[in-house]
Protein backbone atom coordinates (compact mmCIF):
# COMPACT_ATOMS: atom_id res chain seq x y z
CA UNK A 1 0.00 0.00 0.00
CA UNK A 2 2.10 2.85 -1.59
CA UNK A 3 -0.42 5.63 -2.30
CA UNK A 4 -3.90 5.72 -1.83
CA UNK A 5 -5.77 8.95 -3.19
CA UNK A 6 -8.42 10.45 -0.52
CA UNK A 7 -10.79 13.43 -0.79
CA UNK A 8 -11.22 16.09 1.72
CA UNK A 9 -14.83 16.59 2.83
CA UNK A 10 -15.87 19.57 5.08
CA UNK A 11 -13.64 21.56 7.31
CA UNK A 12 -10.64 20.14 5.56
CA UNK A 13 -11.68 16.41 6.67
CA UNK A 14 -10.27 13.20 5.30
CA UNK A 15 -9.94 9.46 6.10
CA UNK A 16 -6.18 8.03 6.77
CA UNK A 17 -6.94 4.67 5.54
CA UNK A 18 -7.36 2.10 7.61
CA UNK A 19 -4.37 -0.50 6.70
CA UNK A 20 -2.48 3.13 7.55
CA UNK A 21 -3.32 3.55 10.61
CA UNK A 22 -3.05 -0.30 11.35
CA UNK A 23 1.06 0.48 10.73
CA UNK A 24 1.37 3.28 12.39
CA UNK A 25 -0.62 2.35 16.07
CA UNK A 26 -3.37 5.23 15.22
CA UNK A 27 -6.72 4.58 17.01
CA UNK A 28 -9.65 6.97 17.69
CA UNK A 29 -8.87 10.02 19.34
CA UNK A 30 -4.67 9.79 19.75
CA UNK A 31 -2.88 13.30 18.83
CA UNK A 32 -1.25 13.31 15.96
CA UNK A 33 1.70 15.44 14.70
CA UNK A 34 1.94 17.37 10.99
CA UNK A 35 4.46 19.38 9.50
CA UNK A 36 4.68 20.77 5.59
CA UNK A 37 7.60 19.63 4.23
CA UNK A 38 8.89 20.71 0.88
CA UNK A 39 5.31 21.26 -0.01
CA UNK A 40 4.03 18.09 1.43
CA UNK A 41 1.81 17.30 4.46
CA UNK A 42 3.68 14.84 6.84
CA UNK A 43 1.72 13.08 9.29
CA UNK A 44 2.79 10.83 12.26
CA UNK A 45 1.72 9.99 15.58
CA UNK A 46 3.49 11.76 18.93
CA UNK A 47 5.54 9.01 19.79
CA UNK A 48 6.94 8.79 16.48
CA UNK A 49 7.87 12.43 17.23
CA UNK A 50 9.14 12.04 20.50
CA UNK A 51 11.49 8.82 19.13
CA UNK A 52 12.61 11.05 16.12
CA UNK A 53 13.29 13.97 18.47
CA UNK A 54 15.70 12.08 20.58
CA UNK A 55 17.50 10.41 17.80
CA UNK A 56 18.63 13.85 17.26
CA UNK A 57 19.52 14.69 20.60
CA UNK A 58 21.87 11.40 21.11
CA UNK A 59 23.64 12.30 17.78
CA UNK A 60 25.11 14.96 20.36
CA UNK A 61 24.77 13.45 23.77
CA UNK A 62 26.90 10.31 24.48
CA UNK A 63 25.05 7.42 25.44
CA UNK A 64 24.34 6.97 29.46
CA UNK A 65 24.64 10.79 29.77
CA UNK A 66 21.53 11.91 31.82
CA UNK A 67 20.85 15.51 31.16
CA UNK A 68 18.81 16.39 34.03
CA UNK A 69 21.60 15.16 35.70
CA UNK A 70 24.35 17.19 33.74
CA UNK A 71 22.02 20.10 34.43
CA UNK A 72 21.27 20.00 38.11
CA UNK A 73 25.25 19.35 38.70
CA UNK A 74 26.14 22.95 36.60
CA UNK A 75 23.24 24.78 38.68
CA UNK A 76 24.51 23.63 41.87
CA UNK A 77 28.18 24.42 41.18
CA UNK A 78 26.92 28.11 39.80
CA UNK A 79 25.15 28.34 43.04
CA UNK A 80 27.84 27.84 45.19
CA UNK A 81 30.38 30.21 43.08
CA UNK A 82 27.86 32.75 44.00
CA UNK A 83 27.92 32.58 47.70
């Protein structure tokens, strides 16, 4: 199931296809996520965001390395420098 062509009905309505939203883990009333890219209208569910999101984030943060952590440490050394 490559393409499948779908027709917007009122307010800007359509229907993902079912077999589509079998793959992706949509059901009735989950949040979904869409961006226009190049022209196009991406859609994908939050967790698929989320995932995608820190993908990116680990490309610059080694592996193991909690940044709360990292955070909380540089806040508590700046608040002792200023006493």
């Amino acid at each position: 199931m490559d393409r499948q062509l779908v027709k917007v009905g009122s307010n800007g309505r359509f229907v993902i296809p079912s077999e589509y939203r079998r793959q992706l883990g949509i059901r009735e009333g989950d949040e979904l996520v869409i961006r226009l890219v190049d022209g196009e209208l991406r859609i994908g569910t939050l967790s698929a965001a989320i995932k995608r999101a820190q993908q990116l984030v680990r490309q610059y943060v080694p592996e193991g390395t909690q940044l709360a952590d990292e955070l909380l440490k540089e806040r508590r050394e700046a608040a002792n420098i200023e006493l």
